[in-house]
N, C-alpha and C. Protein backbone atom coordinates (compact mmCIF):
# COMPACT_ATOMS: atom_id res chain seq x y z
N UNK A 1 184.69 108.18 -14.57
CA UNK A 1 183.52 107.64 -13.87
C UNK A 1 183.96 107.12 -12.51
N UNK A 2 183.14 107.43 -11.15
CA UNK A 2 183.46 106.51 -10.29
C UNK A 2 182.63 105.73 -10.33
N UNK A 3 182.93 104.67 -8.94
CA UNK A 3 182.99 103.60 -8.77
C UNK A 3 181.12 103.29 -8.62
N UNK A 4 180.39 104.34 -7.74
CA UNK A 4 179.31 104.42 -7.95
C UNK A 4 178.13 104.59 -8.83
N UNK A 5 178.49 105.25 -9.42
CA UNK A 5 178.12 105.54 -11.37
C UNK A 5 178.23 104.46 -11.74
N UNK A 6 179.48 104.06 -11.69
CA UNK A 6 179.64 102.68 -12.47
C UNK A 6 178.78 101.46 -12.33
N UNK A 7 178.46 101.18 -11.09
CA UNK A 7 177.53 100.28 -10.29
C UNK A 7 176.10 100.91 -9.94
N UNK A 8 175.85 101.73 -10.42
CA UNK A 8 174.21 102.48 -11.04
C UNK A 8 174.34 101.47 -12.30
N UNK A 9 174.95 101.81 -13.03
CA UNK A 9 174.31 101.29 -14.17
C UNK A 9 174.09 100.21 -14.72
N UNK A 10 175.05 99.44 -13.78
CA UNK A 10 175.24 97.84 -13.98
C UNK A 10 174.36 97.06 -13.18
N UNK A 11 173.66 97.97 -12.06
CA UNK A 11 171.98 97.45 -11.54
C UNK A 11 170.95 97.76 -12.35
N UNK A 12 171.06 98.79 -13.28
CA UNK A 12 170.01 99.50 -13.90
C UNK A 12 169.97 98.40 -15.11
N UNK A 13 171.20 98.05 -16.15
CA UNK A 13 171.45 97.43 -16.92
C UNK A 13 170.78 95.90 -16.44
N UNK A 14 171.12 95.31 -15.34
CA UNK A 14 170.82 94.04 -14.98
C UNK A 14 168.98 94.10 -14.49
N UNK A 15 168.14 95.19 -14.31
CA UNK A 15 167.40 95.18 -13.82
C UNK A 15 166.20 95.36 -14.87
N UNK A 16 167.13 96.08 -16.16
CA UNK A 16 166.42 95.92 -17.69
C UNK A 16 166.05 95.28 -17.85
N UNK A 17 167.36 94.08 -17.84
CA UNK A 17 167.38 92.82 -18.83
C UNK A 17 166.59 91.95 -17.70
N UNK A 18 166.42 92.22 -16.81
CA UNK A 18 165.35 90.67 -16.14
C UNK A 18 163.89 91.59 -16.12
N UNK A 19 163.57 92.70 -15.91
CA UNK A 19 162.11 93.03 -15.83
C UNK A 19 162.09 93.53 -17.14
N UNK A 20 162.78 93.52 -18.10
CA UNK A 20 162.09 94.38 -19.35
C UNK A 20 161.08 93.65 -20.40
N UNK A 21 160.79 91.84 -20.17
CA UNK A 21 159.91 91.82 -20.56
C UNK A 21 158.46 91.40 -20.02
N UNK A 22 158.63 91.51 -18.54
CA UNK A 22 157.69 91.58 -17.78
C UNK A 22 156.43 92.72 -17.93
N UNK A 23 157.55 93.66 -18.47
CA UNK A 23 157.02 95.12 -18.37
C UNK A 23 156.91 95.78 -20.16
N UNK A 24 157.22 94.69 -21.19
CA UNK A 24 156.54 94.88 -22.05
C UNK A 24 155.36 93.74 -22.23
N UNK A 25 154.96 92.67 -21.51
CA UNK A 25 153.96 92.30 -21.81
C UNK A 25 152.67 92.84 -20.52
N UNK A 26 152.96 93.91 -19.76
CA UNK A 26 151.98 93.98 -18.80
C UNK A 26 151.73 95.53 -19.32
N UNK A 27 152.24 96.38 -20.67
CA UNK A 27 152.41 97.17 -21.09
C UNK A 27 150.99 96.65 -22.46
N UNK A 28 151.28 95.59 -22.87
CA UNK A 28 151.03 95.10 -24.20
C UNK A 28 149.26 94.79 -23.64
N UNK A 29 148.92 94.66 -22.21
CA UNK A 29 147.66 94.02 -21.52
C UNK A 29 146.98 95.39 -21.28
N UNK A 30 147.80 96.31 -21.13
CA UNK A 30 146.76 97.42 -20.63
C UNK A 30 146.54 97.79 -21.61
N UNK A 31 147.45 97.79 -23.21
CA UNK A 31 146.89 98.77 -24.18
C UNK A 31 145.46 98.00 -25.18
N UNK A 32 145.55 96.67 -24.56
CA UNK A 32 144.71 95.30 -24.95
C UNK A 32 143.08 95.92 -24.05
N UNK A 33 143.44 96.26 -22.89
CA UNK A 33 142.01 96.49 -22.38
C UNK A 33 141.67 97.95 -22.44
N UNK A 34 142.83 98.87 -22.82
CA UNK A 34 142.21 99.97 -23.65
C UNK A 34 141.28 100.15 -24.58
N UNK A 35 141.99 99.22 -25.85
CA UNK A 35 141.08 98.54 -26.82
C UNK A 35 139.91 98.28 -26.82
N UNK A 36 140.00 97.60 -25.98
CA UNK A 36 138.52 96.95 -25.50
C UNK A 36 137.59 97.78 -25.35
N UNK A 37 138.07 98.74 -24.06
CA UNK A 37 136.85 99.95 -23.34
C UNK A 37 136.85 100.99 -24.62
N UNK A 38 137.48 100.64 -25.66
CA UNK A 38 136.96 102.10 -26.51
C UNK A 38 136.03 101.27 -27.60
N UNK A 39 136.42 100.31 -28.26
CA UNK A 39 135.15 99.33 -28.52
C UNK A 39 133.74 98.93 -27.94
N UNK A 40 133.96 99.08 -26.37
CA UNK A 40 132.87 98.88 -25.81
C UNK A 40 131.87 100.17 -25.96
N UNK A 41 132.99 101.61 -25.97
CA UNK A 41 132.15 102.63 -26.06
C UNK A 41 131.39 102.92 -27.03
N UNK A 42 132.18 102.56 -28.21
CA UNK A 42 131.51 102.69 -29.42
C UNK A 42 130.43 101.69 -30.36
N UNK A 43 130.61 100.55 -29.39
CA UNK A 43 129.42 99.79 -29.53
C UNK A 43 128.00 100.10 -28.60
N UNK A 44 128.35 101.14 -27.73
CA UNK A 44 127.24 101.50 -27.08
C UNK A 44 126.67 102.62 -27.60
N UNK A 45 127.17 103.24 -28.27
CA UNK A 45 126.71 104.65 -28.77
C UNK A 45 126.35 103.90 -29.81
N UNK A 46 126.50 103.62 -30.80
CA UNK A 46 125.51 102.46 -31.94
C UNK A 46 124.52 102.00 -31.53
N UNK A 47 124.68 101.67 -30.19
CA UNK A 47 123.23 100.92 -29.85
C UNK A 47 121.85 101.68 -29.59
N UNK A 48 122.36 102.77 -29.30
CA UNK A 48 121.36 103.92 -29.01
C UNK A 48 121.02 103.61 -27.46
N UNK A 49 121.57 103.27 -26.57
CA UNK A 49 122.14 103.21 -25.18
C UNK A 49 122.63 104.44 -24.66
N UNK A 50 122.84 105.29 -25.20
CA UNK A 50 123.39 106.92 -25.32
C UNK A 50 122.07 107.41 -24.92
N UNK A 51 122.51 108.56 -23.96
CA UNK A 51 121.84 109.42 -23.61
C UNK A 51 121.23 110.59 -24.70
N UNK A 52 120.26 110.78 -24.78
CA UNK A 52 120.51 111.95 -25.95
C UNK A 52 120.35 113.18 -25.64
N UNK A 53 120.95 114.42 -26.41
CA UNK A 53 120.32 115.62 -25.88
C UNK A 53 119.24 116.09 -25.78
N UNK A 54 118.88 116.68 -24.87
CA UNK A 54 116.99 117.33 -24.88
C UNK A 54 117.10 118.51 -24.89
């Protein structure tokens, strides 16, 4: 390995460990308001808020 390789990975490694759980809880928020908008959809199609076919 050189010296560059070597110091890739030891930024990559250090850049894990301080953003990796930044980026599993902003991971954990979008799949939270995913949730949401597919609940919302399916509480609207129940409601008969749906367009229907003609």
């Amino acid at each position: 390995m050189n010296v560059e390789l070597v110091r890739d990975v030891a930024v990559a490694a250090v850049a894990a460990r301080v953003f990796g759980t930044d980026v599993r809880i902003v991971l954990r928020r979008l799949a939270a308001v995913q949730v949401r908008a597919g609940i919302s959809e399916l509480a609207r199609g129940r409601d008969g808020h749906e367009e229907e076919d003609r």
